[in-house]
Structures are given as C-alpha cells and as structure tokens.
Protein backbone atom coordinates (compact mmCIF):
# COMPACT_ATOMS: atom_id res chain seq x y z
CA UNK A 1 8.50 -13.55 -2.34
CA UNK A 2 6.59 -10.94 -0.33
CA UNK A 3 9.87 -8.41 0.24
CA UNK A 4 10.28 -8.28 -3.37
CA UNK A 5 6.22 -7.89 -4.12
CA UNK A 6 6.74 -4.87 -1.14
CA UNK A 7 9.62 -3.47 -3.61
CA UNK A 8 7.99 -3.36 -6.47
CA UNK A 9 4.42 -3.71 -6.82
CA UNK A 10 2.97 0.31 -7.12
CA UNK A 11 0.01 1.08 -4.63
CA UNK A 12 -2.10 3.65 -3.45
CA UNK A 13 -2.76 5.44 -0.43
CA UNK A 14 -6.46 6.47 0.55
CA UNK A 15 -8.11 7.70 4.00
CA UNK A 16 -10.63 5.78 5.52
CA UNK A 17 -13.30 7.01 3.70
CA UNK A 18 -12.16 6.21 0.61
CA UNK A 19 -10.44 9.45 -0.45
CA UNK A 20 -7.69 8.90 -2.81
CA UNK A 21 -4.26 10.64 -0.72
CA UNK A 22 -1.21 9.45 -2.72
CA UNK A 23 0.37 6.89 -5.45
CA UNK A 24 3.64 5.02 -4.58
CA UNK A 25 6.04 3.04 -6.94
CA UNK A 26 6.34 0.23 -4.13
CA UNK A 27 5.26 -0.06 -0.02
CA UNK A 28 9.12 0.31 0.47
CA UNK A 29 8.58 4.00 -1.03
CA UNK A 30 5.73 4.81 1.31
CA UNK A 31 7.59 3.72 4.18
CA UNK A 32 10.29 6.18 3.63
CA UNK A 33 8.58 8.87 3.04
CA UNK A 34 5.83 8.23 5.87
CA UNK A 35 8.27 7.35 9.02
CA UNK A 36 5.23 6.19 11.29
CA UNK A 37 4.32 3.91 8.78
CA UNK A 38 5.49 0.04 8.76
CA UNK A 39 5.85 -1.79 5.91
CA UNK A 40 4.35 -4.88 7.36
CA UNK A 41 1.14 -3.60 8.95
CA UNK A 42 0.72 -2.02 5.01
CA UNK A 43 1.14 -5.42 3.73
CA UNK A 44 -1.24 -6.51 6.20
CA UNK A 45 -3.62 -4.03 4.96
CA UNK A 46 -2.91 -5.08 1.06
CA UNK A 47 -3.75 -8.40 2.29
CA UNK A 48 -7.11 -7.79 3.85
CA UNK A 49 -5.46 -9.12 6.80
CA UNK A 50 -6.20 -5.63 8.58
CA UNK A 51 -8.26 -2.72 7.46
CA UNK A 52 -6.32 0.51 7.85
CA UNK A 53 -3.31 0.87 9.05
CA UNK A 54 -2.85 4.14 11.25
CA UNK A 55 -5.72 5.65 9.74
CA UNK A 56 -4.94 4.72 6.17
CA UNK A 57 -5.84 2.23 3.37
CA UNK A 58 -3.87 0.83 0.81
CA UNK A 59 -4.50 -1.04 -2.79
CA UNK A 60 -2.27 -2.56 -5.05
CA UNK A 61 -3.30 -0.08 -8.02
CA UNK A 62 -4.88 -1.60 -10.85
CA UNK A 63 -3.11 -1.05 -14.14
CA UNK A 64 -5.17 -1.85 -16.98
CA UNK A 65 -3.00 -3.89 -18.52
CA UNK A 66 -2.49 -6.29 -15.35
CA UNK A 67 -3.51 -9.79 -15.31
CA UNK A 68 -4.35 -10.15 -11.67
C-alpha cells in the first residue's frame, strides 16, 4: 500500500546537485513541514517516475540493516 509506504518509510531530502538538505521519518513528515511540497509528486520522485520535484530530490534512505 503506497499511503502507508508514504507514512512510514524514512527518506531524505537533497538539492539537485546532490547536496544532502534534510532526513524525514516518512514523506507525510516532509509534507508538513514543507507546505509547497506534495506528497505525490515526492513519491513520484522516489519512484524515478520524475526527477526533482520543485527543485528537490528525494531517496528512500538506506539503513544498513535493510533488505531492499
């Protein structure tokens, strides 16, 4: 289910050249921090659907102990 993977899954926030901005517990806790951000276009983005979204990229971080 993608709206629970949205909840829960922690990510990262970089600029588009790769700088490393901020870590989030879920996409839900970017959103409501960064009110111009959507929480589908970010998904998008996690997908490799889209590239950036509003100037941004986004990863799922990787955890070390993470079978993925």
């Amino acid at each position: 289910n993608t709206f629970t993977k949205l909840q829960i899954l922690p990510i990262d926030m970089f600029d588009k050249k790769g700088n490393f901005i901020e870590h989030f517990s879920s996409v839900k806790e970017c959103v409501s921090k960064y009110n111009n951000l959507s929480a589908s276009q970010i998904s998008r983005v996690l997908k490799n659907i889209i590239k950036s979204h509003k100037g941004y990229v986004f990863k799922y971080t990787k955890q070390n102990n993470d079978i993925v």
